[in-house]
N, C-alpha and C. Protein backbone atom coordinates (compact mmCIF):
# COMPACT_ATOMS: atom_id res chain seq x y z
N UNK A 1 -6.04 2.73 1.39
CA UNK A 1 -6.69 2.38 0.13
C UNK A 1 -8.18 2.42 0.37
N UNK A 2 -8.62 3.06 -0.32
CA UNK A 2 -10.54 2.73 -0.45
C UNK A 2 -10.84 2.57 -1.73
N UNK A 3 -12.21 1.95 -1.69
CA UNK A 3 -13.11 1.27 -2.56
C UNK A 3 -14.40 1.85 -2.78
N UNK A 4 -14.75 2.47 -3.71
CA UNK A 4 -16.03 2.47 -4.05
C UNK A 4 -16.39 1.19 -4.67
N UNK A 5 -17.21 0.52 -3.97
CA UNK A 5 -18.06 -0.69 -4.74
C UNK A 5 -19.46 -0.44 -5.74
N UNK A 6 -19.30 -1.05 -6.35
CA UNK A 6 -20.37 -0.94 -7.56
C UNK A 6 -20.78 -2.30 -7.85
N UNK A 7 -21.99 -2.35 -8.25
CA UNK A 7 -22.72 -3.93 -8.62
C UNK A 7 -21.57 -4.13 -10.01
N UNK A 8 -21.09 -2.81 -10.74
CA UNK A 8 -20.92 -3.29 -11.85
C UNK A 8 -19.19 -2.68 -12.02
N UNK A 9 -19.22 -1.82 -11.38
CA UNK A 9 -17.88 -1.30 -11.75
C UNK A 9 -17.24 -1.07 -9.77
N UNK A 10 -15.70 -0.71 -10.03
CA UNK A 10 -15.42 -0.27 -8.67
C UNK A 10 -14.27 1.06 -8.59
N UNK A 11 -14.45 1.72 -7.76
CA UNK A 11 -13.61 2.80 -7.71
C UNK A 11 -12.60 2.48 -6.88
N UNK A 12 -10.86 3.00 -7.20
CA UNK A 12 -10.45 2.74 -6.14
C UNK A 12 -9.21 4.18 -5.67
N UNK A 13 -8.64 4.04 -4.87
CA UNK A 13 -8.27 5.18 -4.07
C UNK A 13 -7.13 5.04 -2.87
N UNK A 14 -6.06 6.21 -3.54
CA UNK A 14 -4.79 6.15 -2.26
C UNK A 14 -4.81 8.01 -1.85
N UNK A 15 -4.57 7.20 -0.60
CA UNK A 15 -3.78 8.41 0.33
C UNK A 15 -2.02 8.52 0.05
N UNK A 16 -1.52 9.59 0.34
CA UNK A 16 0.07 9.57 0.43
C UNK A 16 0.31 9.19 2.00
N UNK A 17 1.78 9.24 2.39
CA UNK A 17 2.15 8.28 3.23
C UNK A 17 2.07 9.32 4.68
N UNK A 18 1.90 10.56 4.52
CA UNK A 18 1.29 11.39 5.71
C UNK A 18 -0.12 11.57 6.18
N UNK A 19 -0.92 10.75 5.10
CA UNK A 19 -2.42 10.96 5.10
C UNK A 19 -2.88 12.13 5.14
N UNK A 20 -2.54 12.94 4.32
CA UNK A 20 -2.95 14.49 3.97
C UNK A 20 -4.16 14.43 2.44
N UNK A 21 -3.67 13.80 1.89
CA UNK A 21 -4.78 14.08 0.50
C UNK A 21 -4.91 12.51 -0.09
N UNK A 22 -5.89 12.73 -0.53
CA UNK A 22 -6.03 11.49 -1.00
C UNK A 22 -6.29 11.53 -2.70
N UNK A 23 -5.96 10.63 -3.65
CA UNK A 23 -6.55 10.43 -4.94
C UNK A 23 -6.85 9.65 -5.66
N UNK A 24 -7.27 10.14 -6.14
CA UNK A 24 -8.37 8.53 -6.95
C UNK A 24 -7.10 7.61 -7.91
N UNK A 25 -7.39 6.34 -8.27
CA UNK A 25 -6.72 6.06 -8.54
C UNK A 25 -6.95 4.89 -9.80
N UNK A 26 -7.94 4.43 -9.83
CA UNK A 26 -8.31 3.64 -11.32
C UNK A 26 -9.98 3.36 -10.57
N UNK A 27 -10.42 3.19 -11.84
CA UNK A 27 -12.19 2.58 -11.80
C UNK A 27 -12.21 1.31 -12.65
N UNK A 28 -12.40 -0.17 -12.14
CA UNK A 28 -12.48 -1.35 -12.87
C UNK A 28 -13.76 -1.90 -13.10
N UNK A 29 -13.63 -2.91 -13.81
CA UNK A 29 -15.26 -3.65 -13.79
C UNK A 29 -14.62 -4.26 -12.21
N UNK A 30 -16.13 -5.09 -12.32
CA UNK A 30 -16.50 -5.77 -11.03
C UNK A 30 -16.55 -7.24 -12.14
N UNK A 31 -15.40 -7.79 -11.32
CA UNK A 31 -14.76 -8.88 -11.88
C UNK A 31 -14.98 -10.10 -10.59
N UNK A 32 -15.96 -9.99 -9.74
CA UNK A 32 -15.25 -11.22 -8.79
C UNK A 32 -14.59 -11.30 -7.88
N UNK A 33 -14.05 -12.97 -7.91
CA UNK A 33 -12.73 -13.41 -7.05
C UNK A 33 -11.74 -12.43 -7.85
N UNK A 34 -11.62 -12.87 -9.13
CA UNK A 34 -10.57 -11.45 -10.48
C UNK A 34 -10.41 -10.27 -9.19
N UNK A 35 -11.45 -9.42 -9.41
CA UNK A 35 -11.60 -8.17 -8.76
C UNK A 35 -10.88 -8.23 -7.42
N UNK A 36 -11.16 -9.18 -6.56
CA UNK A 36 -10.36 -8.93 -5.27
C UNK A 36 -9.20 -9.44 -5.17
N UNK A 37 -8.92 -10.52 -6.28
CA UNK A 37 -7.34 -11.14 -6.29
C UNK A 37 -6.26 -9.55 -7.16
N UNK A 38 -6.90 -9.25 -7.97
CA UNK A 38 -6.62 -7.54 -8.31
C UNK A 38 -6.46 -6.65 -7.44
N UNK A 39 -7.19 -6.51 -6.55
CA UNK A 39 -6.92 -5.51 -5.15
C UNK A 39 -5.92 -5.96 -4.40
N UNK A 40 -5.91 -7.22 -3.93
CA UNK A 40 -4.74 -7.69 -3.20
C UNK A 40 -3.81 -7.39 -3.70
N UNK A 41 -3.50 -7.74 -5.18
CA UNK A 41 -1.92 -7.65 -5.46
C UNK A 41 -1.83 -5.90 -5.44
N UNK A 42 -2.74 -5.39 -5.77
CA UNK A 42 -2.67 -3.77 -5.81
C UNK A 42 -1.92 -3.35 -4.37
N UNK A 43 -3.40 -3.65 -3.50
CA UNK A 43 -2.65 -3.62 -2.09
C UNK A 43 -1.34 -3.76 -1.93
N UNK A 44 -1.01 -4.70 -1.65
CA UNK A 44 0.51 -5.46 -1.37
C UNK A 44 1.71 -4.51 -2.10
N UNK A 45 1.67 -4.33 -3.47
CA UNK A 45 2.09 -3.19 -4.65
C UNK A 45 2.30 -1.72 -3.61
N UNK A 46 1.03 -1.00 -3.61
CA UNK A 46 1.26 -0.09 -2.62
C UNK A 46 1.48 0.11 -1.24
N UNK A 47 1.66 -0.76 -0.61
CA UNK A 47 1.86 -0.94 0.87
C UNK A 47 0.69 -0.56 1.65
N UNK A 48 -0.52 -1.00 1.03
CA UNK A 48 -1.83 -0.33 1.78
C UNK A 48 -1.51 -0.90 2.93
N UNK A 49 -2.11 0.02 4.16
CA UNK A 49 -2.01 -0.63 5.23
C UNK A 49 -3.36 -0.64 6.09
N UNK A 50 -4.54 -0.15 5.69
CA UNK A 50 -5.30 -0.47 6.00
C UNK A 50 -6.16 -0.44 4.54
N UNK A 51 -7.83 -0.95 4.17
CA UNK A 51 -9.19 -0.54 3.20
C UNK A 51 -9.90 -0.29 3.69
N UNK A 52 -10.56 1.16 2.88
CA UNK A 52 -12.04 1.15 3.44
C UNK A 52 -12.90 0.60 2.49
N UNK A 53 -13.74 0.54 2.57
CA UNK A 53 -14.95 0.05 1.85
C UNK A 53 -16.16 0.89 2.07
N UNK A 54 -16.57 1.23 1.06
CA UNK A 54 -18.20 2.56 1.34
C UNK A 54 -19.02 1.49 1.26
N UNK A 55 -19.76 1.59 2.06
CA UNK A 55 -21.29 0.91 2.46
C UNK A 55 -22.23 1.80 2.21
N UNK A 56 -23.13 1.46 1.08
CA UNK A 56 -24.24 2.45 0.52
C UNK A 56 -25.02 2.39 1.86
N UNK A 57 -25.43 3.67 2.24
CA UNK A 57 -26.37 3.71 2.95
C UNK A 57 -27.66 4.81 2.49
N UNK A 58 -28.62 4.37 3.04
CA UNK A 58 -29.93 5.72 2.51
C UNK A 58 -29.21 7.58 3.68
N UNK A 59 -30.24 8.19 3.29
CA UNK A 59 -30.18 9.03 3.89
C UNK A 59 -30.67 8.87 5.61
N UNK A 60 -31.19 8.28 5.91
CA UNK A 60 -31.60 7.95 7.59
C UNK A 60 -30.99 6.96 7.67
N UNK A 61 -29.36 6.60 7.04
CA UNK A 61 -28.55 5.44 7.98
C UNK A 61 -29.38 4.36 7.60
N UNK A 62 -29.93 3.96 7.04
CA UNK A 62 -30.63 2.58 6.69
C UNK A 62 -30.00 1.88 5.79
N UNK A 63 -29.10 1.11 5.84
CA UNK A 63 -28.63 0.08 4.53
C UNK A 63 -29.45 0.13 3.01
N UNK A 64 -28.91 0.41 2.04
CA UNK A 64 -29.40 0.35 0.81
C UNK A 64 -29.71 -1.59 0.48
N UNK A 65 -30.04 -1.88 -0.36
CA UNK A 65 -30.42 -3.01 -1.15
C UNK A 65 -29.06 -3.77 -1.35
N UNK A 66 -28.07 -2.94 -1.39
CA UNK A 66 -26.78 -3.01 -2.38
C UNK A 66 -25.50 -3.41 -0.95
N UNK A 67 -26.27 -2.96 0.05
CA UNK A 67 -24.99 -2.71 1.41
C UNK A 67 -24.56 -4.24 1.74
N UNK A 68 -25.18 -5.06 1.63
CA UNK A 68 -24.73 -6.20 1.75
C UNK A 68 -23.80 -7.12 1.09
N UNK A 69 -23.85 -6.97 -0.28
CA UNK A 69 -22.68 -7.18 -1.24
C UNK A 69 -20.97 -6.25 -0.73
N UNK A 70 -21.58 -4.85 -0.76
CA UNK A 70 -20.69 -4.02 -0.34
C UNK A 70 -18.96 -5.01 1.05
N UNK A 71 -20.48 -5.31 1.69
CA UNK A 71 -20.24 -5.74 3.31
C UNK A 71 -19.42 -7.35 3.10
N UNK A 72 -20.08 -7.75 1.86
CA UNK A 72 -19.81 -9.27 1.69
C UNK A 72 -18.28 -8.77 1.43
N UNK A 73 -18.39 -8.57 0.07
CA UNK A 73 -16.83 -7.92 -0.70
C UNK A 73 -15.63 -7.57 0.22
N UNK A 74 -15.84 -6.36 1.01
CA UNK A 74 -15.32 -5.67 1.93
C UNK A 74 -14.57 -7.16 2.93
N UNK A 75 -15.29 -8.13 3.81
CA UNK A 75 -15.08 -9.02 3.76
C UNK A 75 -14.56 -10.05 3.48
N UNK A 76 -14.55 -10.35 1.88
CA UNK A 76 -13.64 -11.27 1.44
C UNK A 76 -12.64 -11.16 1.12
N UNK A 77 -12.43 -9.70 0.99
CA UNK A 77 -11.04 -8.61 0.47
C UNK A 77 -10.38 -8.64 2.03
N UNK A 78 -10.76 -8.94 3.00
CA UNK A 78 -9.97 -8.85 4.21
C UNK A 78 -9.75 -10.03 4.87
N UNK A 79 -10.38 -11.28 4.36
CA UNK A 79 -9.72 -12.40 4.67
C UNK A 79 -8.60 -12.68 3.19
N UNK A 80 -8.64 -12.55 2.11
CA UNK A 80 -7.77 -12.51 1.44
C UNK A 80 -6.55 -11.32 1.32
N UNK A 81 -6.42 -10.65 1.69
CA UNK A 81 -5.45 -9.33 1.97
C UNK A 81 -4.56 -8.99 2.72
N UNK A 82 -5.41 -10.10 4.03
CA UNK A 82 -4.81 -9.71 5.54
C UNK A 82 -4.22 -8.55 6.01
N UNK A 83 -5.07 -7.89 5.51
CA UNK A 83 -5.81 -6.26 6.16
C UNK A 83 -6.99 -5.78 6.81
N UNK A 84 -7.14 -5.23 7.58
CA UNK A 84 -8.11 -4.77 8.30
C UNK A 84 -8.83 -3.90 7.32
N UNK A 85 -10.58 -3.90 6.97
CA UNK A 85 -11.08 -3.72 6.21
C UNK A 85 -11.82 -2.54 7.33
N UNK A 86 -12.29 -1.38 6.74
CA UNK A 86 -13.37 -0.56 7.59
C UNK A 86 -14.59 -0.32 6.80
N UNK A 87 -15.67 -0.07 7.08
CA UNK A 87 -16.93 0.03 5.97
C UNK A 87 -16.77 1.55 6.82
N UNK A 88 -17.32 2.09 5.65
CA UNK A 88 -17.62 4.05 5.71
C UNK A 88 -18.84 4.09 5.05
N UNK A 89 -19.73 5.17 5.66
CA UNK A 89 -20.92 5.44 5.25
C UNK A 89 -20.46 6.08 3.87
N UNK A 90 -20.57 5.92 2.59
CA UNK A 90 -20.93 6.36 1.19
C UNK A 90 -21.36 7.21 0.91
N UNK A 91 -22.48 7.39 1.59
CA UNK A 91 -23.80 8.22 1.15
C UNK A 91 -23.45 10.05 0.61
N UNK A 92 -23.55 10.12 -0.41
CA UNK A 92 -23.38 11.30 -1.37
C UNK A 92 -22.27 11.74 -1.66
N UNK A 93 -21.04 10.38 -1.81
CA UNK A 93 -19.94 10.81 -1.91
C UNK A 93 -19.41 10.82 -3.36
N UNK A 94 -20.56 10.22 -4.59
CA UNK A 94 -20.64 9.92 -5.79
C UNK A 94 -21.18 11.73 -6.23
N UNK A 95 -22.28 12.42 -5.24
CA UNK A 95 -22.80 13.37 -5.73
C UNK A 95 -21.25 14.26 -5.81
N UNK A 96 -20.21 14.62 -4.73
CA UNK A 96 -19.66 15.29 -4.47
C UNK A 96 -18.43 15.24 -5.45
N UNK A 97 -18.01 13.84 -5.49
CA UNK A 97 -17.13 13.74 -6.52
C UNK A 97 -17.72 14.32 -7.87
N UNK A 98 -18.68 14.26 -8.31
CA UNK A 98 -19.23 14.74 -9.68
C UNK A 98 -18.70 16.09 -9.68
N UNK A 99 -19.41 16.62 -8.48
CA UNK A 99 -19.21 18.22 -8.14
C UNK A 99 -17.83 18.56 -8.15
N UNK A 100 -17.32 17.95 -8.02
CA UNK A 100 -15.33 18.47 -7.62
C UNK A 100 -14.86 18.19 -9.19
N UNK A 101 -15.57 17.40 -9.60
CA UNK A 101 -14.96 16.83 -11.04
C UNK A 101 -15.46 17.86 -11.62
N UNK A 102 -16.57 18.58 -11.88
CA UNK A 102 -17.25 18.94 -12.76
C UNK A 102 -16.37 20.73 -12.22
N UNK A 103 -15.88 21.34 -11.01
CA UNK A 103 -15.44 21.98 -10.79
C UNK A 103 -14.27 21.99 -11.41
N UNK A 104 -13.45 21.10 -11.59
CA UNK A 104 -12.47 20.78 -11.96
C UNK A 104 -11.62 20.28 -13.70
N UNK A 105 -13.03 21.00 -14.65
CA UNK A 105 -13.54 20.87 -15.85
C UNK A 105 -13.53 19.42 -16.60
N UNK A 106 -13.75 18.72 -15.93
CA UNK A 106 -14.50 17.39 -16.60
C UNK A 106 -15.54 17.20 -17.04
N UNK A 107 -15.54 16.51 -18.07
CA UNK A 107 -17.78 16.95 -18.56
C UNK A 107 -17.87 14.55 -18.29
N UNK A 108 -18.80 14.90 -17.63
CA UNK A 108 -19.34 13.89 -17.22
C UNK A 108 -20.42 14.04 -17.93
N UNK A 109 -20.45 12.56 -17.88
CA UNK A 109 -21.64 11.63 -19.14
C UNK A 109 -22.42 10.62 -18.33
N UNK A 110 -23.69 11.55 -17.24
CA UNK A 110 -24.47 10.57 -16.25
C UNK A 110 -23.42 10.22 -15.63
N UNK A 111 -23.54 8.62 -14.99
CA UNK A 111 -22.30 7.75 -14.33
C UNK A 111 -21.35 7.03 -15.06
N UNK A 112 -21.16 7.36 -16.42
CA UNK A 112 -20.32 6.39 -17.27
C UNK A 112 -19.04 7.13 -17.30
N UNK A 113 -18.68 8.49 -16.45
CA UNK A 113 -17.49 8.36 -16.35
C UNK A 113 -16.34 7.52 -15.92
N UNK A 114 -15.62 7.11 -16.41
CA UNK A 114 -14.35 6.06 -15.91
C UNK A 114 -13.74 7.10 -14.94
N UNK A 115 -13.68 8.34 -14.73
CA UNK A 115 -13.20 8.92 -13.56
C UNK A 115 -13.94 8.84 -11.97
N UNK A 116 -15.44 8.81 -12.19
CA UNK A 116 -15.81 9.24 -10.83
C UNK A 116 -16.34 8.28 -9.85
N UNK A 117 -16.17 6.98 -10.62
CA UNK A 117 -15.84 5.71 -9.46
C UNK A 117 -15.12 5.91 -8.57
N UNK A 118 -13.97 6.45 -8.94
CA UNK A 118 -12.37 6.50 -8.58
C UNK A 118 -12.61 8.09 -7.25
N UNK A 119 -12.72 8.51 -8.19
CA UNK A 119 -12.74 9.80 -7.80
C UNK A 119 -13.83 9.76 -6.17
N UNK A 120 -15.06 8.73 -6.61
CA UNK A 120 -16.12 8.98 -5.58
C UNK A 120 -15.04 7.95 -3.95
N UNK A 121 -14.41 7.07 -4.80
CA UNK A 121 -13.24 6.46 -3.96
C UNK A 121 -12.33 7.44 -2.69
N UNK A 122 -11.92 8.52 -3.78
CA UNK A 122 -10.77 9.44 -3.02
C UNK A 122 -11.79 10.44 -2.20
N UNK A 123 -12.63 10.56 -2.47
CA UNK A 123 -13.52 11.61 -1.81
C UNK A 123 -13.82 11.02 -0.70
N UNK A 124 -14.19 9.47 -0.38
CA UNK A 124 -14.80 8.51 0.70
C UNK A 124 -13.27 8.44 1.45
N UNK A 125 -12.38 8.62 1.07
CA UNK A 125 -10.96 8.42 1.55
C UNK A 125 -10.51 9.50 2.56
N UNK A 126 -10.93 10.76 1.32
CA UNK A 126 -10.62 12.06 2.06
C UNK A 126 -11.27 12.44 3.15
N UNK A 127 -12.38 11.92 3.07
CA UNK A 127 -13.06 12.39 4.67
C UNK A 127 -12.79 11.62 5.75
N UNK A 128 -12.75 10.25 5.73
CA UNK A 128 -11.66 9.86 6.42
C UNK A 128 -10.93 9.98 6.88
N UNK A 129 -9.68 10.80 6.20
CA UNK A 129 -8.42 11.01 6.76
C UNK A 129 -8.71 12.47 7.20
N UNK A 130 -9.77 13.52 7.03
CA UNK A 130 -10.17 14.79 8.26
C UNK A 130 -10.36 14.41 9.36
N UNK A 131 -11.45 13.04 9.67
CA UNK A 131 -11.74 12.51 10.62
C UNK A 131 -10.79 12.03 11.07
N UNK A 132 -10.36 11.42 10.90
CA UNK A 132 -8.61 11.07 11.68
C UNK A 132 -7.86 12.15 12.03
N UNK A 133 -7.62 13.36 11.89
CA UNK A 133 -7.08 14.56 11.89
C UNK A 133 -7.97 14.95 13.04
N UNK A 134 -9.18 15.21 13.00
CA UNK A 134 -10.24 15.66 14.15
C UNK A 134 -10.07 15.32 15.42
N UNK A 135 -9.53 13.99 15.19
CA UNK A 135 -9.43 12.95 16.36
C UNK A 135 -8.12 12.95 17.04
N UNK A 136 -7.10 13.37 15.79
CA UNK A 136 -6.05 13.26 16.73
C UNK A 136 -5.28 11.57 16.16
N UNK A 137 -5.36 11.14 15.48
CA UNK A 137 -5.18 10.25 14.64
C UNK A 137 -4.99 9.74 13.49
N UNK A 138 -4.19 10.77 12.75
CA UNK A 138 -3.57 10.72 11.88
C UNK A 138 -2.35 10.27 11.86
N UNK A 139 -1.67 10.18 10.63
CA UNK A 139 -0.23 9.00 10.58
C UNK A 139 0.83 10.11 11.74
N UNK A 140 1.98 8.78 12.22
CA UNK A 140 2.84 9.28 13.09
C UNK A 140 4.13 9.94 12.19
């Protein structure tokens, strides 16, 4: 399962059970305790077995303004979940999703699509699970 976090909204995101593709999977407000008592039961629902969480970062690896909430969240979603939480660098995974969406004939409206929370979710997911593949660590 991954998370795009948003001050205001959140993306979220499953892999299938071989970790081959990943897809987006709903974009919510940013509700809170709501919001993460929502993920949990989501979690639990799909048998997540691990979250990531995107940690905005700048372009030179420097924490954004925003990475700390990210980090908090990520956090409280993993003492409530009792799942192992991972933070993933973010950084231009909102641009790319646009791009795949917009490849993919969606007309996006700025960031007020209800798709590319989600979408920027499965994209932060999908690289992930290459990197796990790279490594030699992908599902058994």
């Amino acid at each position: 399962m991954a998370i795009d976090h948003g001050t205001k909204k959140i993306g979220v995101a499953f892999c299938d059970e071989m970790e081959i593709i990943s897809t987006p999977y709903a974009t919510w407000p940013m509700e809170g305790c709501a919001t993460l008592e929502k993920l949990c039961k989501l979690a639990a629902l799909e048998n997540a077995q691990a979250i990531l969480v995107g940690l905005p970062l700048h372009q030179d690896g420097n924490e954004s303004a925003t990475a700390e909430l990210a980090r908090s969240f990520g956090l409280d979603l993993a003492r409530m979940s009792n799942l192992p939480v991972e933070f993933l660098n973010e950084h231009l995974s909102s641009v790319e999703a646009k791009r795949l969406l917009a490849q993919g004939g969606a007309r996006l409206k700025a960031k007020k699509s209800e798709k590319l929370d989600a979408a920027a979710a499965a994209v932060l997911l999908q690289e992930h699970l290459e990197n796990r593949r790279n490594q030699g660590l992908g599902a058994d």
